[in-house]
C-alpha atoms as a PDB file:
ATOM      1  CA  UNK A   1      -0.556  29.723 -41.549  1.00  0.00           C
ATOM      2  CA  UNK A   2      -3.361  31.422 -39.718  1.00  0.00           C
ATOM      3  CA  UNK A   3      -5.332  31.775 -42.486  1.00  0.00           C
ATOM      4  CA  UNK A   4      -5.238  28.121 -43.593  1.00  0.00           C
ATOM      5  CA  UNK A   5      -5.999  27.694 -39.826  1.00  0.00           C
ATOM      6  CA  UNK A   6      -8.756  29.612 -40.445  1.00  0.00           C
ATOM      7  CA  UNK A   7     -10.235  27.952 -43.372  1.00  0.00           C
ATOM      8  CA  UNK A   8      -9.644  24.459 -41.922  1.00  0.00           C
ATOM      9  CA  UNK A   9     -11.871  25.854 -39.162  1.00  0.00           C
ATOM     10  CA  UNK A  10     -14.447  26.890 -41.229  1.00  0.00           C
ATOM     11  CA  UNK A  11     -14.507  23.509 -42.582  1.00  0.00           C
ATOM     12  CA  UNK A  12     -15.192  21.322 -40.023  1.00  0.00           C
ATOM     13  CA  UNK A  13     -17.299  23.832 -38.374  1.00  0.00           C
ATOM     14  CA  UNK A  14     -19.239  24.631 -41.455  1.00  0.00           C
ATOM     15  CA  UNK A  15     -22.762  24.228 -38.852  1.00  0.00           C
ATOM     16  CA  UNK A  16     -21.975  26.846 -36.346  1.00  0.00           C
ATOM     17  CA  UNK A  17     -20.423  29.317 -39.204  1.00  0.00           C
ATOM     18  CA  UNK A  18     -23.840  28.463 -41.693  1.00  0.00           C
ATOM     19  CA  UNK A  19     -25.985  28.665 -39.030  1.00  0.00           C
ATOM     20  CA  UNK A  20     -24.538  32.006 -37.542  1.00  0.00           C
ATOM     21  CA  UNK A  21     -24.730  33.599 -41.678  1.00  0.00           C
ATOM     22  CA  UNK A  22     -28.159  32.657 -41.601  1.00  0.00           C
ATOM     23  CA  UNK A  23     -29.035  34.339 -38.231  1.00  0.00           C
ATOM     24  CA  UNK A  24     -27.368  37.381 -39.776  1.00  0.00           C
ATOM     25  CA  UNK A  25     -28.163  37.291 -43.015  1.00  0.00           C
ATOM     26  CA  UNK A  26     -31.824  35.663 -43.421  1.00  0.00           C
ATOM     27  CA  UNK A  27     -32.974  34.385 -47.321  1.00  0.00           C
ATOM     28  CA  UNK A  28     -29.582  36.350 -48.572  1.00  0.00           C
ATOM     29  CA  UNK A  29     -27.747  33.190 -47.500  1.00  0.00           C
ATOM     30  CA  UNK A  30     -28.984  31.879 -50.361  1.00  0.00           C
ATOM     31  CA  UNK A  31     -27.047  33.730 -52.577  1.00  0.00           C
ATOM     32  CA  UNK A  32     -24.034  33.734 -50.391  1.00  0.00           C
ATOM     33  CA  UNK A  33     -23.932  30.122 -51.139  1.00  0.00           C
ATOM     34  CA  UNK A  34     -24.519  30.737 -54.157  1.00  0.00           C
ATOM     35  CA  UNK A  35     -21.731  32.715 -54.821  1.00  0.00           C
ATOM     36  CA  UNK A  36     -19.797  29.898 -52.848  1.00  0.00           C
ATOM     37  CA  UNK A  37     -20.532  27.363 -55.354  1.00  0.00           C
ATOM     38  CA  UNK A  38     -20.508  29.329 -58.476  1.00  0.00           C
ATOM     39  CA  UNK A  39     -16.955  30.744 -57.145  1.00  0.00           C
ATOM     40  CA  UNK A  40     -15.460  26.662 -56.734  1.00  0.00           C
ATOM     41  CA  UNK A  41     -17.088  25.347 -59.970  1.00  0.00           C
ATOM     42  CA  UNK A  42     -16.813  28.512 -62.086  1.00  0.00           C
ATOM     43  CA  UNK A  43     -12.926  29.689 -61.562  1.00  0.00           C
ATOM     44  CA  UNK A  44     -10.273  27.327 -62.242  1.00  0.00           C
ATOM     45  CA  UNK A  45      -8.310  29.188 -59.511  1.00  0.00           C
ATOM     46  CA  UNK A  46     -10.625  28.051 -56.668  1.00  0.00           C
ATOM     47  CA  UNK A  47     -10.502  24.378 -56.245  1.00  0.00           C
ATOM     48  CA  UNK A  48     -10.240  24.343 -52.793  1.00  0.00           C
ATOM     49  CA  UNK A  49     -13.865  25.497 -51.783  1.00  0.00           C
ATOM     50  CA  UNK A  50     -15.484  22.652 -49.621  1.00  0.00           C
ATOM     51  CA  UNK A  51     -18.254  21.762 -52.024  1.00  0.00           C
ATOM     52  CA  UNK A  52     -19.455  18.479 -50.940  1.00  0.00           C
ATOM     53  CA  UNK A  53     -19.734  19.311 -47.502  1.00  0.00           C
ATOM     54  CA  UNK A  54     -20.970  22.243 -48.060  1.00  0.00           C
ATOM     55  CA  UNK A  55     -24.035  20.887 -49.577  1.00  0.00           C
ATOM     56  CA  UNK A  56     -24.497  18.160 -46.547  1.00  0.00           C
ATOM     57  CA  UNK A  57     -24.136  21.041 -43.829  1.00  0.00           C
ATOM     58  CA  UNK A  58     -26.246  23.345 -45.754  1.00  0.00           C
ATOM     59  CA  UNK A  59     -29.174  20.456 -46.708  1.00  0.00           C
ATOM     60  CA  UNK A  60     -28.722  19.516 -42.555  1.00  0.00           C
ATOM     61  CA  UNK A  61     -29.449  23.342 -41.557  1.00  0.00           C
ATOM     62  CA  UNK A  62     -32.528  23.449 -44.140  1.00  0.00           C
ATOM     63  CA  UNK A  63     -34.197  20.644 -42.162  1.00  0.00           C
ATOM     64  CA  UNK A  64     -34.216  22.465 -38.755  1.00  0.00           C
ATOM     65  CA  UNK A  65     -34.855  26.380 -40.143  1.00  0.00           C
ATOM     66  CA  UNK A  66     -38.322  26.150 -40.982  1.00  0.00           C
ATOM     67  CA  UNK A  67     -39.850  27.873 -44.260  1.00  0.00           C
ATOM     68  CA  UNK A  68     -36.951  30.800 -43.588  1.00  0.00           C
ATOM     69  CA  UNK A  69     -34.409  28.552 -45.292  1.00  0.00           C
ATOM     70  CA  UNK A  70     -36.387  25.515 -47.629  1.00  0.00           C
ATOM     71  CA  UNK A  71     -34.722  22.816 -49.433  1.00  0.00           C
ATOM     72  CA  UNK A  72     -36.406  22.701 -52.340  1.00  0.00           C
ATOM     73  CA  UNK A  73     -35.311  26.565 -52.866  1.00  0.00           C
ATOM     74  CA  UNK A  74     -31.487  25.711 -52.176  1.00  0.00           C
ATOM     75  CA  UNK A  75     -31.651  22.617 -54.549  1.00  0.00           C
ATOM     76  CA  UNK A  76     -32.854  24.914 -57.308  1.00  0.00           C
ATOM     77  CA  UNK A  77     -30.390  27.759 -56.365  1.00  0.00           C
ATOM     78  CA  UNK A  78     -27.337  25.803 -55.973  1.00  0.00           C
ATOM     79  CA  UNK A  79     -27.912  23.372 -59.604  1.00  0.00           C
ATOM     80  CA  UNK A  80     -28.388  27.053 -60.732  1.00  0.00           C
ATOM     81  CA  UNK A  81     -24.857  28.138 -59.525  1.00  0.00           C
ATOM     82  CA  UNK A  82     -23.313  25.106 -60.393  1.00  0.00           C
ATOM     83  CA  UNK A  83     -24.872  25.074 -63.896  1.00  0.00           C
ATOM     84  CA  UNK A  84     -23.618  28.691 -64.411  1.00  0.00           C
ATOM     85  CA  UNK A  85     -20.515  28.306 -62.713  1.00  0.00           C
ATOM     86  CA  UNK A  86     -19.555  25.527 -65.131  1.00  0.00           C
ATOM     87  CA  UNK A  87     -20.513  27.382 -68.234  1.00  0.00           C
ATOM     88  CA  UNK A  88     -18.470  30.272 -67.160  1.00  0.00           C
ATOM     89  CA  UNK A  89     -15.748  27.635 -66.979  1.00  0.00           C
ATOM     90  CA  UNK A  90     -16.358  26.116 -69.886  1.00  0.00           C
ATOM     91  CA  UNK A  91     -16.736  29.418 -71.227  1.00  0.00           C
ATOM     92  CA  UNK A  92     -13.072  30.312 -70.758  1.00  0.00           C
ATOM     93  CA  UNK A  93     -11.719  27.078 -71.538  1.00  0.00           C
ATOM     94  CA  UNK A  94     -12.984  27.095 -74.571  1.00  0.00           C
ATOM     95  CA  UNK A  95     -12.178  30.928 -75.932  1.00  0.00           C
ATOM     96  CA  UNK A  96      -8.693  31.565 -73.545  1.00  0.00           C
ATOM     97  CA  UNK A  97      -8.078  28.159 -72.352  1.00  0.00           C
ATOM     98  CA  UNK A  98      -4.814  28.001 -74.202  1.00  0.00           C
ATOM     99  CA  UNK A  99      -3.460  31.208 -72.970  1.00  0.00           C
ATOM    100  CA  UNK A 100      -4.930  30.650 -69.358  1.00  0.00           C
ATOM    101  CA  UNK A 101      -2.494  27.686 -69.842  1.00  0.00           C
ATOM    102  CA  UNK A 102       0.378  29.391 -70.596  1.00  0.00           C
ATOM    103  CA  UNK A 103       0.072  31.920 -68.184  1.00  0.00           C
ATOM    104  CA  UNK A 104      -0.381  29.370 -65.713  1.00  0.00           C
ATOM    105  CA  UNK A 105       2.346  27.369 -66.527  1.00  0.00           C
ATOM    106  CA  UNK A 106       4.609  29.748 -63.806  1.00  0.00           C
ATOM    107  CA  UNK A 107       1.910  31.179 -61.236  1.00  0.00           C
ATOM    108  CA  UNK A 108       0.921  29.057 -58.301  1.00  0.00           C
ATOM    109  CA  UNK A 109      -2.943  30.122 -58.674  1.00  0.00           C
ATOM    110  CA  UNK A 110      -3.011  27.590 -61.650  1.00  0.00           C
ATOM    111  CA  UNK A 111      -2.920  24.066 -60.292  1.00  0.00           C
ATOM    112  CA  UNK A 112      -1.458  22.405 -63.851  1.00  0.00           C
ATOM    113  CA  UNK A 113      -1.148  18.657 -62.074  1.00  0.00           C
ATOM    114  CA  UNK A 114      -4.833  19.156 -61.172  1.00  0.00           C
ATOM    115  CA  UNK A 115      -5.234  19.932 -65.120  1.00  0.00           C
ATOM    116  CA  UNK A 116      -3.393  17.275 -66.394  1.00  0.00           C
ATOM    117  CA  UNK A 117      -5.376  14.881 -64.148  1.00  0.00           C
ATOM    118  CA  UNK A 118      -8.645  15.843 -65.622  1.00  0.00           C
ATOM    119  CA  UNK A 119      -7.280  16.430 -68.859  1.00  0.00           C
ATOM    120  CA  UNK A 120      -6.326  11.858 -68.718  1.00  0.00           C
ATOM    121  CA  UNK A 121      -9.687  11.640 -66.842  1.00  0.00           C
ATOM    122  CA  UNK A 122     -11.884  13.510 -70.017  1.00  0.00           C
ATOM    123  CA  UNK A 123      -9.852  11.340 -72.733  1.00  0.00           C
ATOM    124  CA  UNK A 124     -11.044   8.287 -70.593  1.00  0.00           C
ATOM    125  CA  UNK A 125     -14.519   8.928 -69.777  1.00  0.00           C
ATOM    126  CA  UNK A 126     -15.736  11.595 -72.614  1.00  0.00           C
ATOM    127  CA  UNK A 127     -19.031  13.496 -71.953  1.00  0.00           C
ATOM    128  CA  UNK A 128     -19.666  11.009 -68.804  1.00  0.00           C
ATOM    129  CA  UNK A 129     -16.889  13.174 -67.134  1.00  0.00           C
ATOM    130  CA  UNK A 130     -19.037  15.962 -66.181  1.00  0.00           C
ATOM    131  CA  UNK A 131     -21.244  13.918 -64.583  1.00  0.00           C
ATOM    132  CA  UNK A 132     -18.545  11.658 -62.547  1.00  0.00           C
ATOM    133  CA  UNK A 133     -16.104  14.594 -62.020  1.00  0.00           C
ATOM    134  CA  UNK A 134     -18.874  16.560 -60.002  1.00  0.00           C
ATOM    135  CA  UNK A 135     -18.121  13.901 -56.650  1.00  0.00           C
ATOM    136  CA  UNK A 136     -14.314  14.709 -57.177  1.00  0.00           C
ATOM    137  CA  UNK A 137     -12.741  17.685 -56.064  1.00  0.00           C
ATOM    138  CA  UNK A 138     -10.366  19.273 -57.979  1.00  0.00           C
ATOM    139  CA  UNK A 139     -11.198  17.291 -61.168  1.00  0.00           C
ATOM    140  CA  UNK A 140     -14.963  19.108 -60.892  1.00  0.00           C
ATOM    141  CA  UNK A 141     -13.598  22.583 -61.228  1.00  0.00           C
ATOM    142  CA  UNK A 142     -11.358  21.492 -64.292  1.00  0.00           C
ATOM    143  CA  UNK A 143     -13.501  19.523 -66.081  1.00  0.00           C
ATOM    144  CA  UNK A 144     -15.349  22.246 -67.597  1.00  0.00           C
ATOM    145  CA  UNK A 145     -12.840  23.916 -68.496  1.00  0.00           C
ATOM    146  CA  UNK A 146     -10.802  21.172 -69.702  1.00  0.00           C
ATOM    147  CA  UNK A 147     -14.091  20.222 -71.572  1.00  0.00           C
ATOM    148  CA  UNK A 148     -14.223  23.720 -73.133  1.00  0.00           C
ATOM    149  CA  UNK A 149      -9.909  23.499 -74.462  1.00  0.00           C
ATOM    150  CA  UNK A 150     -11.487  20.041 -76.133  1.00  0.00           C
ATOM    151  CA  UNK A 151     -14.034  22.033 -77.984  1.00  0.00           C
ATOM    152  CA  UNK A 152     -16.501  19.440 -76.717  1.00  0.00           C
ATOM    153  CA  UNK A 153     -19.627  20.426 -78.713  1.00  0.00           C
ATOM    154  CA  UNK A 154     -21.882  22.548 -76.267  1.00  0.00           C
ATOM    155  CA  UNK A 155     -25.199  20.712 -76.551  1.00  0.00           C
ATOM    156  CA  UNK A 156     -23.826  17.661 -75.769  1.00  0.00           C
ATOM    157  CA  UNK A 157     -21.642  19.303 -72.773  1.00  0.00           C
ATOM    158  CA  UNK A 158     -24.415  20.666 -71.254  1.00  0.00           C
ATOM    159  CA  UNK A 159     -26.314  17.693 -71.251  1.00  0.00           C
ATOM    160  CA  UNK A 160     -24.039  15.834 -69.365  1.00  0.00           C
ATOM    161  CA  UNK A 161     -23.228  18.871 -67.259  1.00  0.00           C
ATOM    162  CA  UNK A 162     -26.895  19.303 -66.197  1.00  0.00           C
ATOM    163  CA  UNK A 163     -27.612  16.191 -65.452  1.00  0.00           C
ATOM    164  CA  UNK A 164     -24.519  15.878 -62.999  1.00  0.00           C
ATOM    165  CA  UNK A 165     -25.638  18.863 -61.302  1.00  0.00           C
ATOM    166  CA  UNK A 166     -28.426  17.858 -60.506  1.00  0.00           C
ATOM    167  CA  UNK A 167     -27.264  14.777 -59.069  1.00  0.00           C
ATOM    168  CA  UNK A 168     -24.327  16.173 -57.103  1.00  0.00           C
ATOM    169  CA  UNK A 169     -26.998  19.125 -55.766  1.00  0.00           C
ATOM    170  CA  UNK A 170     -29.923  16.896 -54.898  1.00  0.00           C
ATOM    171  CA  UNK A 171     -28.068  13.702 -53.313  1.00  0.00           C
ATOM    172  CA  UNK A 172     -25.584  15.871 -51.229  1.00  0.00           C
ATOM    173  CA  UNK A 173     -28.160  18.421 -49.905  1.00  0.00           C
ATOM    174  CA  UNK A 174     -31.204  15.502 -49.305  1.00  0.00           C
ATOM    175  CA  UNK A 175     -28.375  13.367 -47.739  1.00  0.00           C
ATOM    176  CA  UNK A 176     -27.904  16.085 -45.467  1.00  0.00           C
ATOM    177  CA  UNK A 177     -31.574  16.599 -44.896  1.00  0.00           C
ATOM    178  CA  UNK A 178     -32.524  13.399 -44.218  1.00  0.00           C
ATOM    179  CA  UNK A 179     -29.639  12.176 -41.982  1.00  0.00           C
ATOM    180  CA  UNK A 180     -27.371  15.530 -40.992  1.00  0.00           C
ATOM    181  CA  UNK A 181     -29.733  16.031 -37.625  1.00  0.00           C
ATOM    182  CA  UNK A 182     -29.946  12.381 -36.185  1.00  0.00           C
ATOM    183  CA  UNK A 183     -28.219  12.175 -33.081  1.00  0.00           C
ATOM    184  CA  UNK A 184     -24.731  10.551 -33.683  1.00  0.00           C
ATOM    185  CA  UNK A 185     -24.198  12.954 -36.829  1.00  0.00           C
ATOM    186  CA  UNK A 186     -24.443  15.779 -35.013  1.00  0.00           C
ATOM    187  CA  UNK A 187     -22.634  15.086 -32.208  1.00  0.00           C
ATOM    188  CA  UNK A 188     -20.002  13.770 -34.567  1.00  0.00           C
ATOM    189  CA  UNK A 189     -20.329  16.393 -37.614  1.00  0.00           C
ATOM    190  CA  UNK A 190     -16.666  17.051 -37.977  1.00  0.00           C
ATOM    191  CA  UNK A 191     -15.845  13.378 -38.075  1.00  0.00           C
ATOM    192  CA  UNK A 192     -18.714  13.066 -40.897  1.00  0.00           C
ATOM    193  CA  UNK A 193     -17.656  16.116 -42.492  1.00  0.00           C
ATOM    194  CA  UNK A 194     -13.722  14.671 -42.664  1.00  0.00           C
ATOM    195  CA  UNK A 195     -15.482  11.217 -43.912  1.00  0.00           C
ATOM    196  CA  UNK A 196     -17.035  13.044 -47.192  1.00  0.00           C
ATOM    197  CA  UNK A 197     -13.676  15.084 -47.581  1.00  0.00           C
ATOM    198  CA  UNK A 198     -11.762  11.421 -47.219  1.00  0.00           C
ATOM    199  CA  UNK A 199     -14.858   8.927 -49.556  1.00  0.00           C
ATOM    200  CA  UNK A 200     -14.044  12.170 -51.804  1.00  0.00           C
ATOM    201  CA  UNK A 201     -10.647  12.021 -52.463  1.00  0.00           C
ATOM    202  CA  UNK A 202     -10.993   8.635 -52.617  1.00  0.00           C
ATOM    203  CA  UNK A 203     -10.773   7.479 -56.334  1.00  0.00           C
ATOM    204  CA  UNK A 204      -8.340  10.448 -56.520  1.00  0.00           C
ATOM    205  CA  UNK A 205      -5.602   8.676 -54.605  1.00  0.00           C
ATOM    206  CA  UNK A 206      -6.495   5.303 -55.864  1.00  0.00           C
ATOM    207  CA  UNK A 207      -6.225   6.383 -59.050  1.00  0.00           C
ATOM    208  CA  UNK A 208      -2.702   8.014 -58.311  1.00  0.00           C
ATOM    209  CA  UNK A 209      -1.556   4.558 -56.838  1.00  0.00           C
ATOM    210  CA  UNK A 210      -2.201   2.746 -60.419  1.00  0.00           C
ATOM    211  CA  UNK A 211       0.046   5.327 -61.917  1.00  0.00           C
ATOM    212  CA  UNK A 212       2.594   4.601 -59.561  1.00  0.00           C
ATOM    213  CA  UNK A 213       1.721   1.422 -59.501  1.00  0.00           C
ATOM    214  CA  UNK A 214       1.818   1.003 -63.309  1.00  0.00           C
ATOM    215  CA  UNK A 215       5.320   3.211 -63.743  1.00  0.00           C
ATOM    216  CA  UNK A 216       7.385   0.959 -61.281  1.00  0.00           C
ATOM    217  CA  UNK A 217       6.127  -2.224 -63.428  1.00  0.00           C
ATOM    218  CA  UNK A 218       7.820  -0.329 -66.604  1.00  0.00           C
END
């Protein structure tokens, strides 16, 4: 309990403890949050990173730290991580997927629901789920890997996976930019930082509704 106490902290304080790593730390915050994203994109086993907020905080720090911590630097490092970190995923999927699978199928570090979610969402969407799973926690971290068990074909894959990067880097991190220092946000940055988790999750539990939704009318 005190560690989830601890992490919950973290998250809605992601400011102070961002802003306290890069006062110790300097440029190699950079590749701390690097390793951050690589770590929740990359390992199937690490859903529960705070990506999307992450990005906001990080993009809202980079507008007030001068030329020691620039935007256009973290945009390019964190598409990099999240590029990587998906390949790696994809990686496994696609050459141990089946036996991560079965391994997972009695250990509580493999969330198989999660799976199975992204699994119905990648039969739906196809390719575009790279692109719309990177706004969706859980499903992001799966998809590549789910993507990789499908054999999708790899050029294709990373097509779509590039391109979602990009967008889930650049609009998180300029949002946070443009608007994480004005007034009301930062006096209210846990409530915003609860809104992203909650706009997030979003399609997630709407989606879950339908199925219930749908099973009761059977």
């Amino acid at each position: 309990m005190e560690l989830l106490a601890q992490f919950i902290d973290i998250v809605l304080h992601l400011d102070k403890h961002l802003a306290l790593l890069l006062a110790q730390y300097d440029t190699w915050i950079y590749v701390i949050l690097f390793a951050i994203v690589f770590c929740e994109t990359g390992l199937v086993v690490m859903p529960f990173l705070p990506g999307d907020s992450l990005l906001f905080v990080a993009g809202a720090l980079a507008a007030t730290s001068g030329d020691g911590f620039n935007i256009t630097t973290l945009i390019i490092v964190l598409i990099a991580a999240a590029v990587l970190g998906d390949n790696t995923n994809y990686a496994i999927g696609r050459w141990a997927g089946q036996r991560i699978m079965r391994w997972g199928a009695g250990s509580r570090l493999f969330n198989r629901a999660a799976f199975d979610k992204t699994h119905h969402f990648y039969e739906r969407h196809g390719g575009k789920t790279m692109v719309l799973a990177r706004f969706l926690p859980l499903v992001r971290t799966f998809a590549p890997f789910v993507a990789g068990v499908a054999r999708m074909p790899y050029p294709r894959y990373f097509a779509f996976d590039f391109a979602g990067a990009v967008l889930w880097v650049g609009s998180l991190c300029l949002a946070g930019y443009w608007f994480g220092n004005l007034p009301w946000i930062k006096a209210n940055l846990s409530l915003v930082i609860f809104a992203i988790i909650g706009l997030s999750l979003l399609p997630m539990l709407a989606g879950w509704l339908r199925h219930r939704l749908a099973q009761r009318a059977g």
